[in-house]
C-alpha atoms as a PDB file:
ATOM      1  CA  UNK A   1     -10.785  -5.412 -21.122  1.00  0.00           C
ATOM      2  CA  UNK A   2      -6.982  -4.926 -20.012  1.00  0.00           C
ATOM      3  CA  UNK A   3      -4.307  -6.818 -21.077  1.00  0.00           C
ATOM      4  CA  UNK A   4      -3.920  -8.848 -18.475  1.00  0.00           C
ATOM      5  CA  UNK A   5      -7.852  -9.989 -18.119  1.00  0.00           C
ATOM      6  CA  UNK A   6      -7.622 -10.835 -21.806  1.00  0.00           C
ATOM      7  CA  UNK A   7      -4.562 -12.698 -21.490  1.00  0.00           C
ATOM      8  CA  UNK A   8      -5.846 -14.489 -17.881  1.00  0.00           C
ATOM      9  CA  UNK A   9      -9.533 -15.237 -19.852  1.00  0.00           C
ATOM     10  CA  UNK A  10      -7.355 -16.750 -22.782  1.00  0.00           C
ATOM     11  CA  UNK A  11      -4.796 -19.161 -21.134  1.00  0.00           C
ATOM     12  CA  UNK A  12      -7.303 -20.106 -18.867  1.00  0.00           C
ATOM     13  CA  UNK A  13      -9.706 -21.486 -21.415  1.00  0.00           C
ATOM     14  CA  UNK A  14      -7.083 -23.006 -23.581  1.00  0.00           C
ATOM     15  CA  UNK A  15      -6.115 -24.994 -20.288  1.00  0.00           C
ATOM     16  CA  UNK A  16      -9.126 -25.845 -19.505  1.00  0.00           C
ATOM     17  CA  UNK A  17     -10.005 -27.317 -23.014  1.00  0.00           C
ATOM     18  CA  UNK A  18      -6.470 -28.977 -22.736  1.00  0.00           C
ATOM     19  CA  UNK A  19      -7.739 -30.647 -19.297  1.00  0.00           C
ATOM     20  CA  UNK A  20     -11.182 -31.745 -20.702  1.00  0.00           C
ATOM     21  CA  UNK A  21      -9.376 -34.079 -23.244  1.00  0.00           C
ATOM     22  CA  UNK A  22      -9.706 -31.814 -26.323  1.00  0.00           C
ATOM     23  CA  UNK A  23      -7.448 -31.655 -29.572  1.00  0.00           C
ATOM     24  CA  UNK A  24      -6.846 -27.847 -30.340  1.00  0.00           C
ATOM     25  CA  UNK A  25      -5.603 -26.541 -33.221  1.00  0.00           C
ATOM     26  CA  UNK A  26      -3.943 -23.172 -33.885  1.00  0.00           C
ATOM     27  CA  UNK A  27      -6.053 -22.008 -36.471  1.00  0.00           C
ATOM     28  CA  UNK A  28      -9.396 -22.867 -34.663  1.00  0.00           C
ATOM     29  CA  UNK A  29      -8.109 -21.085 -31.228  1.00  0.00           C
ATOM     30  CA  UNK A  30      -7.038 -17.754 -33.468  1.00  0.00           C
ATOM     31  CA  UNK A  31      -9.944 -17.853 -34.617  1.00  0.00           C
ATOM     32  CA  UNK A  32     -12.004 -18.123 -31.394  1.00  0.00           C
ATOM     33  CA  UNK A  33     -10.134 -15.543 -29.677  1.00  0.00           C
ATOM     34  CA  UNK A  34      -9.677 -12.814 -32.497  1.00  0.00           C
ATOM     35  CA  UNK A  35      -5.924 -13.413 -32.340  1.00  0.00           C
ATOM     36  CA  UNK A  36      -3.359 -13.981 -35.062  1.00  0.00           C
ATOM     37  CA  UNK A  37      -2.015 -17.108 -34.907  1.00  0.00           C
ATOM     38  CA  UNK A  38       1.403 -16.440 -33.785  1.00  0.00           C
ATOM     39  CA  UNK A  39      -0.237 -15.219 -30.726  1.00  0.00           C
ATOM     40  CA  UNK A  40      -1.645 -18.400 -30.029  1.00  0.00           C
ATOM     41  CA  UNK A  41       1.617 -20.159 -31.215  1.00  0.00           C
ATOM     42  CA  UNK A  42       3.216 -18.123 -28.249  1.00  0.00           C
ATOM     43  CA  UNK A  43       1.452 -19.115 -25.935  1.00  0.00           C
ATOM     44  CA  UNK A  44       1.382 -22.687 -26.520  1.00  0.00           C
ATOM     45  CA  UNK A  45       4.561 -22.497 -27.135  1.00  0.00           C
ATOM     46  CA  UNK A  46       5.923 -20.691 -24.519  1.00  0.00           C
ATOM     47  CA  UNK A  47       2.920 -19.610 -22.019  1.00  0.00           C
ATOM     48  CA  UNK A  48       2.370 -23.262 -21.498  1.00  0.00           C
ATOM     49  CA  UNK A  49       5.527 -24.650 -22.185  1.00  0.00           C
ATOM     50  CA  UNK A  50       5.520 -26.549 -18.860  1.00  0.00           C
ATOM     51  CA  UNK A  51       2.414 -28.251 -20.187  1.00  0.00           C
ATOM     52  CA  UNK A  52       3.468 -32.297 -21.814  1.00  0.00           C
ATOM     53  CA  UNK A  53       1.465 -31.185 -25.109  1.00  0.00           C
ATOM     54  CA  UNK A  54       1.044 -33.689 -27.944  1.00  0.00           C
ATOM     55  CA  UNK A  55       1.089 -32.559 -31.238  1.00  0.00           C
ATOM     56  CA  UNK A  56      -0.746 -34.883 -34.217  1.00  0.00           C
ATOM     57  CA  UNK A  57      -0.344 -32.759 -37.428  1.00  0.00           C
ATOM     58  CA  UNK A  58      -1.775 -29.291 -36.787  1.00  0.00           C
ATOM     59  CA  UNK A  59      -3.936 -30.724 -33.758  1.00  0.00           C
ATOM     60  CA  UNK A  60      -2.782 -30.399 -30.199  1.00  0.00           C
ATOM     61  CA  UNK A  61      -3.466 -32.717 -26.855  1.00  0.00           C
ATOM     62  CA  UNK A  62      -2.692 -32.938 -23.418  1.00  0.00           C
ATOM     63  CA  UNK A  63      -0.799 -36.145 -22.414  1.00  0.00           C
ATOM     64  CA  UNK A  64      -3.097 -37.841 -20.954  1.00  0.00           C
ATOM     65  CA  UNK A  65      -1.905 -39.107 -17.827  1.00  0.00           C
ATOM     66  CA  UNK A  66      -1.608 -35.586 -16.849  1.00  0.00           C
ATOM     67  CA  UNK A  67      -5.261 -34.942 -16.748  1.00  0.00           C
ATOM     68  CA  UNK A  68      -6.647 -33.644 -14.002  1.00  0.00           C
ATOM     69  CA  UNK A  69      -3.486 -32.603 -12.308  1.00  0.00           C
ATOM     70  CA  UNK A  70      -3.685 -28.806 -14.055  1.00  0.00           C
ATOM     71  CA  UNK A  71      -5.980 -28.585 -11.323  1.00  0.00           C
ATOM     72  CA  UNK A  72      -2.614 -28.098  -9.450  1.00  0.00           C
ATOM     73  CA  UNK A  73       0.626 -26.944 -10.447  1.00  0.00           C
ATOM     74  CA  UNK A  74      -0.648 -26.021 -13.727  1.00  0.00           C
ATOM     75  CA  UNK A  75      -2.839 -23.198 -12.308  1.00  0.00           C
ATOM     76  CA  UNK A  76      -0.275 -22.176 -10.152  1.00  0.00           C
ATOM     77  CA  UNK A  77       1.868 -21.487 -12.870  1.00  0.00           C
ATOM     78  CA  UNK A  78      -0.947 -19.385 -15.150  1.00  0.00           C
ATOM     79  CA  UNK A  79      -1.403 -17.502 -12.060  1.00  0.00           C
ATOM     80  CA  UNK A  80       2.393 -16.438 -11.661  1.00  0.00           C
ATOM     81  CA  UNK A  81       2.179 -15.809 -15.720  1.00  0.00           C
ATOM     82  CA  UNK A  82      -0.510 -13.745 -15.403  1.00  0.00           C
ATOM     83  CA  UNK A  83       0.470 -11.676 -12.375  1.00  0.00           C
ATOM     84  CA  UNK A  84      -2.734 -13.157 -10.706  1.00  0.00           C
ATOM     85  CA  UNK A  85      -0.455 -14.524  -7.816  1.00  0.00           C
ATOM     86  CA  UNK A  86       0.429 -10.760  -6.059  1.00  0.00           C
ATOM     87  CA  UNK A  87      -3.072  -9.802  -5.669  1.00  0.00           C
ATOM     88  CA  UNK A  88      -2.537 -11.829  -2.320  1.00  0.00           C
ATOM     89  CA  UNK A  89      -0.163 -11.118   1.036  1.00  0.00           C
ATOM     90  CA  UNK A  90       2.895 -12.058   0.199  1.00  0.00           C
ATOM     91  CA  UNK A  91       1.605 -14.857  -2.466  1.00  0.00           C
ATOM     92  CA  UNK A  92      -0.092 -16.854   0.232  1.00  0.00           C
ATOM     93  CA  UNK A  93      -0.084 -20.041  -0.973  1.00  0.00           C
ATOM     94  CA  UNK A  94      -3.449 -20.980   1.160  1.00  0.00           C
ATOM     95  CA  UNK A  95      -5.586 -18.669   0.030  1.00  0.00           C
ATOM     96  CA  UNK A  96      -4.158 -18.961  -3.419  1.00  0.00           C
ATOM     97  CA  UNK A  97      -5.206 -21.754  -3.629  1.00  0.00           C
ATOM     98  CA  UNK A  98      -8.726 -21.673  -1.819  1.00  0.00           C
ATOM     99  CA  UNK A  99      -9.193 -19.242  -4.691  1.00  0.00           C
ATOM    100  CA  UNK A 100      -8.230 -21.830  -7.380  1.00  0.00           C
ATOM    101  CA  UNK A 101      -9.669 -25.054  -5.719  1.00  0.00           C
ATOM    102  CA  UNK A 102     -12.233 -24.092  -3.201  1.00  0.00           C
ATOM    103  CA  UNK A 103     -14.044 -27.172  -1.452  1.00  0.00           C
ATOM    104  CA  UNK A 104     -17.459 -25.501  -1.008  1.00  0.00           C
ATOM    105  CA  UNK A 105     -19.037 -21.887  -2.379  1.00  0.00           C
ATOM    106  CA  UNK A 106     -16.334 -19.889  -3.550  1.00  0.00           C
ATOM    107  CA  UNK A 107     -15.007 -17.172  -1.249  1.00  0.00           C
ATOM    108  CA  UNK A 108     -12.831 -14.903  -3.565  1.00  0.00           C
ATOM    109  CA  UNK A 109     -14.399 -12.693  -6.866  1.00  0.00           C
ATOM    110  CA  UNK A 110     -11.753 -11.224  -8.892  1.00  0.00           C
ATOM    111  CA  UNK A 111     -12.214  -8.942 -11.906  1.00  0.00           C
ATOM    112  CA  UNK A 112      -9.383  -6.923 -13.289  1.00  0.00           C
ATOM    113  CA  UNK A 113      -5.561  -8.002 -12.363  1.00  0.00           C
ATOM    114  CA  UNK A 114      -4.020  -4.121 -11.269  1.00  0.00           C
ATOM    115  CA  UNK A 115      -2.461  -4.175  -8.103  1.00  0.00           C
ATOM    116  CA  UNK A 116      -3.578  -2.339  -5.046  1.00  0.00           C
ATOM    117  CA  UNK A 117      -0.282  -0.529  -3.895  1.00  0.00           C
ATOM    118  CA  UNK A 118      -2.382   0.395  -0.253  1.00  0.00           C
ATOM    119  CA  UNK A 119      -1.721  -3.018   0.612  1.00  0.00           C
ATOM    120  CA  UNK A 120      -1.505  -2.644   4.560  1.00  0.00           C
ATOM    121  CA  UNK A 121      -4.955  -3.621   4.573  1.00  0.00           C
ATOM    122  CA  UNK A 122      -3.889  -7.377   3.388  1.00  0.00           C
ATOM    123  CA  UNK A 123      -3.766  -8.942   6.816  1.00  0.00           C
ATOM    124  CA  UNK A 124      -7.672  -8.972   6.823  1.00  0.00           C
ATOM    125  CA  UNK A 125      -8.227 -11.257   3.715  1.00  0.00           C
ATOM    126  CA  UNK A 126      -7.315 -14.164   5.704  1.00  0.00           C
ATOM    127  CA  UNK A 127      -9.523 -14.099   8.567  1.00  0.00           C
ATOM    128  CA  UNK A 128     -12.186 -13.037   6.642  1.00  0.00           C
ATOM    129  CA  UNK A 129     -11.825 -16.152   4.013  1.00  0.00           C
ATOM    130  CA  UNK A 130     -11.552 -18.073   7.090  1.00  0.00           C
ATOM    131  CA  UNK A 131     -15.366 -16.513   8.791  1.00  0.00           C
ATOM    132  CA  UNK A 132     -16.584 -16.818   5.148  1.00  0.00           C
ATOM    133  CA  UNK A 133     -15.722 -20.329   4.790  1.00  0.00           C
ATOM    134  CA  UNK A 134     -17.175 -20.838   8.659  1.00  0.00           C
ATOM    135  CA  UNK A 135     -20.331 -19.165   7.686  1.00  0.00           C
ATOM    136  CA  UNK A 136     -19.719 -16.979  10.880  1.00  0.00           C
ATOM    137  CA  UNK A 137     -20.539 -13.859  11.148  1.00  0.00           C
ATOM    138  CA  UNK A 138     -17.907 -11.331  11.638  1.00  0.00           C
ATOM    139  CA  UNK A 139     -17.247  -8.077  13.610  1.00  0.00           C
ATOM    140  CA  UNK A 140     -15.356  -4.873  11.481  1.00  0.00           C
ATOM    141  CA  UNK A 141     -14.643  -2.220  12.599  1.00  0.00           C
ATOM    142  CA  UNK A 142     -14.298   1.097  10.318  1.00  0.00           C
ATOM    143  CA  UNK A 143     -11.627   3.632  10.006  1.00  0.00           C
ATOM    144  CA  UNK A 144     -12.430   7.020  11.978  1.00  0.00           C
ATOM    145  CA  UNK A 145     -15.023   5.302  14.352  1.00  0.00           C
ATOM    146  CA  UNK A 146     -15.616   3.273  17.776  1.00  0.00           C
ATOM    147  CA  UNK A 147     -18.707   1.245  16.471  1.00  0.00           C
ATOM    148  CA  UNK A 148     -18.317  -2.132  14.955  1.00  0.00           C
ATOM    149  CA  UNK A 149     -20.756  -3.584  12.434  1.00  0.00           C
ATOM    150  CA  UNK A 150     -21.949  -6.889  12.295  1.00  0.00           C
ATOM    151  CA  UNK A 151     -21.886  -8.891   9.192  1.00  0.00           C
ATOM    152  CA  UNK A 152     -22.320 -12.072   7.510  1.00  0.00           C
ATOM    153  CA  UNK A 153     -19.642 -12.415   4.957  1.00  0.00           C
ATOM    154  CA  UNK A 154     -20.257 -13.701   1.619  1.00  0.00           C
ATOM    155  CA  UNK A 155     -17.612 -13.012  -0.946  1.00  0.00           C
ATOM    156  CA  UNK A 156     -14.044 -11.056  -0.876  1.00  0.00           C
ATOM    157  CA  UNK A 157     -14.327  -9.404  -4.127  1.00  0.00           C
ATOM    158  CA  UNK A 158     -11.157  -7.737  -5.907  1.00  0.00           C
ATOM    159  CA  UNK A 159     -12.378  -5.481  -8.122  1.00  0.00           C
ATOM    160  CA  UNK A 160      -9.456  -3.740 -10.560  1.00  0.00           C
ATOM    161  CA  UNK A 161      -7.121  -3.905  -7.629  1.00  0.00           C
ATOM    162  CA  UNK A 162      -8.868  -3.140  -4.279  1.00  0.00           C
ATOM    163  CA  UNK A 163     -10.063  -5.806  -1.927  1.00  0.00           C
ATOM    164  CA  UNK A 164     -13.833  -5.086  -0.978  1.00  0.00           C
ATOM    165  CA  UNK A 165     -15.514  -7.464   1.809  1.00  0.00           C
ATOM    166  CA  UNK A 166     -19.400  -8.308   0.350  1.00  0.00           C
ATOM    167  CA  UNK A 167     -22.213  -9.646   2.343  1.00  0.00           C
ATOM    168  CA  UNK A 168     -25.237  -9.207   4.109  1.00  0.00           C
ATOM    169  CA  UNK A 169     -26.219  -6.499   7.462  1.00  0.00           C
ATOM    170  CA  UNK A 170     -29.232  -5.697   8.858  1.00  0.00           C
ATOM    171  CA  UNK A 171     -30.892  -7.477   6.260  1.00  0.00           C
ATOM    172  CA  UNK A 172     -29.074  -5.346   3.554  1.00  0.00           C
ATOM    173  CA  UNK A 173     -26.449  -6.437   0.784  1.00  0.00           C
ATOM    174  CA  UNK A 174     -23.382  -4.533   1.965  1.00  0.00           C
ATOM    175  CA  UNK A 175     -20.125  -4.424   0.147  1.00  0.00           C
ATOM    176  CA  UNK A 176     -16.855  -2.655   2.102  1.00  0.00           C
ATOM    177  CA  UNK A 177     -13.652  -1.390   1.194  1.00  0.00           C
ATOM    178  CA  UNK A 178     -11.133  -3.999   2.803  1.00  0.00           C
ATOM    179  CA  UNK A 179      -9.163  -0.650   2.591  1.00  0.00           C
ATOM    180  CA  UNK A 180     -11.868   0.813   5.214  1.00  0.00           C
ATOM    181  CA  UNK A 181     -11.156  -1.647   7.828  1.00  0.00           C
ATOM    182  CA  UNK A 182      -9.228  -1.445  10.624  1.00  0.00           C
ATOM    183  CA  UNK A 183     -10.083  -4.644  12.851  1.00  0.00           C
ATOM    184  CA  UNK A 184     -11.672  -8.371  12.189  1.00  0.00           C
ATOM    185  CA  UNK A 185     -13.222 -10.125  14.518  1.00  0.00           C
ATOM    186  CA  UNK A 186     -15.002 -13.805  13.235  1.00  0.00           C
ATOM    187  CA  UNK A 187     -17.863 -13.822  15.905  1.00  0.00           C
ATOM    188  CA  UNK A 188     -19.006 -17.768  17.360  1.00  0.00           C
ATOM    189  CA  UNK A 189     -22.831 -17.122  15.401  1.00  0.00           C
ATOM    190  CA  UNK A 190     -22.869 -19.103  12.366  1.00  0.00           C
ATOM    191  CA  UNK A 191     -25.359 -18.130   9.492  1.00  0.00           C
ATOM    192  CA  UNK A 192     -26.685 -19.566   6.475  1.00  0.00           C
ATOM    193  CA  UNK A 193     -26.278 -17.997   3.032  1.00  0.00           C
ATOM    194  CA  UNK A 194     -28.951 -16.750   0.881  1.00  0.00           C
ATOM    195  CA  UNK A 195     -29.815 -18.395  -1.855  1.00  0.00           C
ATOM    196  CA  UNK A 196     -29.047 -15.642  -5.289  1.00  0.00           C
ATOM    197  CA  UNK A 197     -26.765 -13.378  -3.183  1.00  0.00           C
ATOM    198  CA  UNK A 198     -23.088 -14.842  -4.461  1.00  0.00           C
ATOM    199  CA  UNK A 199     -25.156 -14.454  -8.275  1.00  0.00           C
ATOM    200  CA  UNK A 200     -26.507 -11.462  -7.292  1.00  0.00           C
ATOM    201  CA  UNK A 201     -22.729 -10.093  -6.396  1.00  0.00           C
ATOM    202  CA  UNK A 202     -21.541 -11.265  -9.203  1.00  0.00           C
ATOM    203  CA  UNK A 203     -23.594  -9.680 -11.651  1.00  0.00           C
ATOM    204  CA  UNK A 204     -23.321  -6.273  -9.924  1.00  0.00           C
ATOM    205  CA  UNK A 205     -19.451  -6.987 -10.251  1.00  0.00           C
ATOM    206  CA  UNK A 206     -19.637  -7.803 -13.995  1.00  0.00           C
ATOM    207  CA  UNK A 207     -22.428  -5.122 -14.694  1.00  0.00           C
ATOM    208  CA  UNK A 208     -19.993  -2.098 -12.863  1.00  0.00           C
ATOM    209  CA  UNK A 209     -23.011  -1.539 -10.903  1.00  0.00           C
ATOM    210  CA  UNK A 210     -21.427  -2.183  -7.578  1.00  0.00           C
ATOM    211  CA  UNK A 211     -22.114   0.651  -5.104  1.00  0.00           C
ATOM    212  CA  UNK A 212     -20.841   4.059  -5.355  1.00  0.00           C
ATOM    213  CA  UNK A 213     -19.427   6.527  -3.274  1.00  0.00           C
ATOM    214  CA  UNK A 214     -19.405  10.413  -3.750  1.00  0.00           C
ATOM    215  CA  UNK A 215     -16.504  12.129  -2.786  1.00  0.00           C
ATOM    216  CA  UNK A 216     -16.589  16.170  -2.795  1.00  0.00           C
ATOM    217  CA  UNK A 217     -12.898  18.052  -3.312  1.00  0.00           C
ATOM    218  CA  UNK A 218     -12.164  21.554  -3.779  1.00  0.00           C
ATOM    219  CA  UNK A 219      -9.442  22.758  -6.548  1.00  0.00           C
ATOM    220  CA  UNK A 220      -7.194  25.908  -6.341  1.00  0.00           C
ATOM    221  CA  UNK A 221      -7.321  28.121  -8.927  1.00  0.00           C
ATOM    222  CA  UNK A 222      -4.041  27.085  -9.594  1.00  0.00           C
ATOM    223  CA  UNK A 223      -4.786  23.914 -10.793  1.00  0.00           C
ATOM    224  CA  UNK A 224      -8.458  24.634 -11.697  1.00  0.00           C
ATOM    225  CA  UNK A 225      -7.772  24.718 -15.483  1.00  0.00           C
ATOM    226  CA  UNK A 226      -6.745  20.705 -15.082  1.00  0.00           C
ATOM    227  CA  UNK A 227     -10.204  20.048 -13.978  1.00  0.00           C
ATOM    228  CA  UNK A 228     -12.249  22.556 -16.772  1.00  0.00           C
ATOM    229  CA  UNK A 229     -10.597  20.936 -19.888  1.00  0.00           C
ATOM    230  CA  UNK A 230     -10.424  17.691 -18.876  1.00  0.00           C
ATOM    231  CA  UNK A 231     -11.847  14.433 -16.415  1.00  0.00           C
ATOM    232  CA  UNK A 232      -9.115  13.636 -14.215  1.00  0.00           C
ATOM    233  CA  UNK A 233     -11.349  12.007 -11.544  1.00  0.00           C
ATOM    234  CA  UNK A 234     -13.974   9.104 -11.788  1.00  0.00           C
ATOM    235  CA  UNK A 235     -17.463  10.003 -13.135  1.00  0.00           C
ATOM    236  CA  UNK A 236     -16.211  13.856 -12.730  1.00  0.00           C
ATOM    237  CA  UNK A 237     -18.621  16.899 -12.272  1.00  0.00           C
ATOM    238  CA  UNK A 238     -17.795  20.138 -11.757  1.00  0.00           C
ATOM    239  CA  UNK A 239     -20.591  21.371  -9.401  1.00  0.00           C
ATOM    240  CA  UNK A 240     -18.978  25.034  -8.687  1.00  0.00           C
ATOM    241  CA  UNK A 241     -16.775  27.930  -9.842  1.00  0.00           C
ATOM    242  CA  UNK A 242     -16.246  29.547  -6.622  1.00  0.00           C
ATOM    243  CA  UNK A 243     -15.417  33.200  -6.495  1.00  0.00           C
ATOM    244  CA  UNK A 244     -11.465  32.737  -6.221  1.00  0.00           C
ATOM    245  CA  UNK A 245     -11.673  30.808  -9.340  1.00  0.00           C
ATOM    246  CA  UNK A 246     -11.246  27.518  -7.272  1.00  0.00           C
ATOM    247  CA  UNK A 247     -13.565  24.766  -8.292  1.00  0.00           C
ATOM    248  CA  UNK A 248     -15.788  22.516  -6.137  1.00  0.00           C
ATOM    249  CA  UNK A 249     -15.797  19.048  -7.897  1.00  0.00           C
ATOM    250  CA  UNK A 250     -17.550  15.471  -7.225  1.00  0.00           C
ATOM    251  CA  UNK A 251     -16.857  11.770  -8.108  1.00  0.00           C
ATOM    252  CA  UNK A 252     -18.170   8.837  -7.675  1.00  0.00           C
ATOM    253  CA  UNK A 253     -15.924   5.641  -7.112  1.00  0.00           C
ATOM    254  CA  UNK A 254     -16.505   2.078  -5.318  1.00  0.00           C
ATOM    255  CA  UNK A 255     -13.632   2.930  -3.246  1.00  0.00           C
ATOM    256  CA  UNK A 256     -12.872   6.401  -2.008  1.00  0.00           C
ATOM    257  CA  UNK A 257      -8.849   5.101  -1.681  1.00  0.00           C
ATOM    258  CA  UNK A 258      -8.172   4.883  -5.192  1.00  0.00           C
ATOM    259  CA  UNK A 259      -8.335   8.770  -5.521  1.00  0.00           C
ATOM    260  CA  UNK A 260      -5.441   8.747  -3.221  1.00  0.00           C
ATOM    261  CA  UNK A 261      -2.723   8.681  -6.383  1.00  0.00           C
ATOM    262  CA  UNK A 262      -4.666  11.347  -7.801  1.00  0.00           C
ATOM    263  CA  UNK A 263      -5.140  13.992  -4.804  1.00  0.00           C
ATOM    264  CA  UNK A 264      -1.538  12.979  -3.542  1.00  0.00           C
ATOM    265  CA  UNK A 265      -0.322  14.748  -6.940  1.00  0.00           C
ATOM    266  CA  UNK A 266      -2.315  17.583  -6.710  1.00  0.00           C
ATOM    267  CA  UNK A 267      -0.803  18.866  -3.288  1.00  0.00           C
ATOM    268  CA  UNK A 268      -1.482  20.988  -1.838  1.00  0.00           C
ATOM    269  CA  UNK A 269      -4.137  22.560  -4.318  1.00  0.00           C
ATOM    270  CA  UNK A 270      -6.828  19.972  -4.262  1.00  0.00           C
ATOM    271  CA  UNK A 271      -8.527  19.318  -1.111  1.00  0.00           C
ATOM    272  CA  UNK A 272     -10.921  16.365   0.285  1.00  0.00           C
ATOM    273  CA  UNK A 273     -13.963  18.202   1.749  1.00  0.00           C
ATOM    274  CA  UNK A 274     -15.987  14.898   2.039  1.00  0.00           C
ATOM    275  CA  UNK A 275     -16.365  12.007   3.611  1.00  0.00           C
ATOM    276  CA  UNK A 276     -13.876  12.600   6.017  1.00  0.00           C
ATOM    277  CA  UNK A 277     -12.313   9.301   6.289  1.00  0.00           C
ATOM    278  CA  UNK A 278     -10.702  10.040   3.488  1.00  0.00           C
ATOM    279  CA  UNK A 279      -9.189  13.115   4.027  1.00  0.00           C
ATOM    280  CA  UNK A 280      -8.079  11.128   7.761  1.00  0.00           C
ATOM    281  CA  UNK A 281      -6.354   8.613   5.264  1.00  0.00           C
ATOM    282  CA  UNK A 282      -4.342  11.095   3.138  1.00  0.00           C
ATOM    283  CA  UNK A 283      -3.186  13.060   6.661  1.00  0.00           C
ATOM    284  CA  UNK A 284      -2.037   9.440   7.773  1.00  0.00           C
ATOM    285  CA  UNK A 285      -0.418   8.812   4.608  1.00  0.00           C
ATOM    286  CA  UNK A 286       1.285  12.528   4.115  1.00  0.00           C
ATOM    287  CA  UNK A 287       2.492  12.244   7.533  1.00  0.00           C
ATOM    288  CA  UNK A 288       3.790   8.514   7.172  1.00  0.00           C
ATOM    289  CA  UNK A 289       6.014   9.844   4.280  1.00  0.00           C
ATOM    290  CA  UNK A 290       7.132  13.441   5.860  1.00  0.00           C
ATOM    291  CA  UNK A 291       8.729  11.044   8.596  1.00  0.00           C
ATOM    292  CA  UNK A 292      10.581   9.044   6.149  1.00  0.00           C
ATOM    293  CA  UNK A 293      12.472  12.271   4.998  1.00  0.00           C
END
């Protein structure tokens, strides 16, 4: 687990147990969490500083006329600790907190805190939170085609930094890289969820058994000896040595745009053969920064 998830899982539970009325001692929390405990004196100490803590010998409590509100300003505050807070546009505060306090079925699924530098694609998350909350379906359309697809949103799930839209078309569990998208429309149709399909998302999320996609590249010779002694992409097979001594390779990824970093520094030797969207994304992106020069 990164840093970040273990420090996010760790704060959050001490808070928790803080809000629920509990006396916590130092000892008992190092011990719970596998940490020494000068970790946990850090971050009671300064982590949660803004929290009114009691302390009664080696025991400590949340004053309790502040129960409750950690609900609040508390959570905001572990968030910005945590980094949680720029996952979203420009720290929106409303879907912030819709992710924190949501009134109904949750709408957001995070797992893993690293940041999603492609983050054009933000405008989306907000008119999809808003269809998922609706219940209405919701029209996307796809990078590199006309055609729109129909679908009733479930859950946006972030899953180690990339925004993926999950839910249900033509009667099949469909989850899409926000990254993929191009246009939203929400669509005047409500629907009504499934019951086991939010648990059912969830587990695939926690389980790393979300749905893959295979992405084919070809490697100059050049840079061929990169790929032979070592994995440098996702799930990496080599499935060729072409004549030339170039290599034709495969990997399989939930979404194709975090091979972007990867390719980008292996230019111009490595080459996107398949699917083509993504090779349409890297052109866009070479050509965004060749203006810039």
């Amino acid at each position: 687990m990164a840093e970040h998830d273990t420090l996010a899982q760790r704060l959050g539970i001490i808070l928790t147990k803080f809000n629920n009325g509990q006396r916590l001692s130092i000892s008992s929390l190092a011990e719970e969490f596998n940490v020494s405990e000068r970790t946990i004196q850090r971050d009671l100490n300064v982590r949660l500083a803004y929290l009114p803590l009691q302390r009664e010998g080696q025991h400590y409590s949340l004053d309790p006329t502040y129960f409750g509100r950690s609900n609040t300003l508390a959570l905001f505050r572990l968030c910005e600790q945590v980094g949680a807070t720029a996952l979203f546009p420009d720290n929106h505060p409303a879907l912030l907190s819709q992710w924190l306090a949501p009134s109904g079925s949750p709408v957001f699924l995070l797992s893993g805190f690293n940041l999603d530098s492609e983050n054009l694609h933000h405008q989306h998350l907000k008119p999809l939170s808003k269809a998922i909350t609706n219940r209405c379906l919701t029209s996307i359309q796809r990078q590199g085609s006309l055609a729109t697809v129909v679908i009733a949103p479930y859950l946006l799930i972030n899953h180690k930094g990339h925004w993926h839209l999950a839910g249900i078309s033509n009667d099949a569990l469909i989850i899409e890289p926000i990254a993929n998208v191009t246009h939203v429309e929400q669509l005047a149709v409500t629907f009504t969820q499934q019951e086991g399909v939010i648990a059912q998302l969830k587990r695939m999320v926690a389980d790393e058994s979300m749905p893959l996609t295979e992405v084919i590249l070809k490697a100059a010779a050049c840079i061929a000896h990169n790929f032979l002694h070592r994995v440098v992409l996702p799930q990496q097979v080599m499935l060729k040595e072409l004549d030339d001594g170039s290599l034709l390779l495969s990997s399989h990824v939930i979404d194709v745009v975090q091979l972007l970093p990867t390719i980008k520094a292996y230019l111009p030797h490595l080459m996107v053969i398949s699917p083509p969207t993504l090779q349409a994304q890297l052109k866009r992106d070479v050509k965004n920064l060749l203006s810039q020069l």
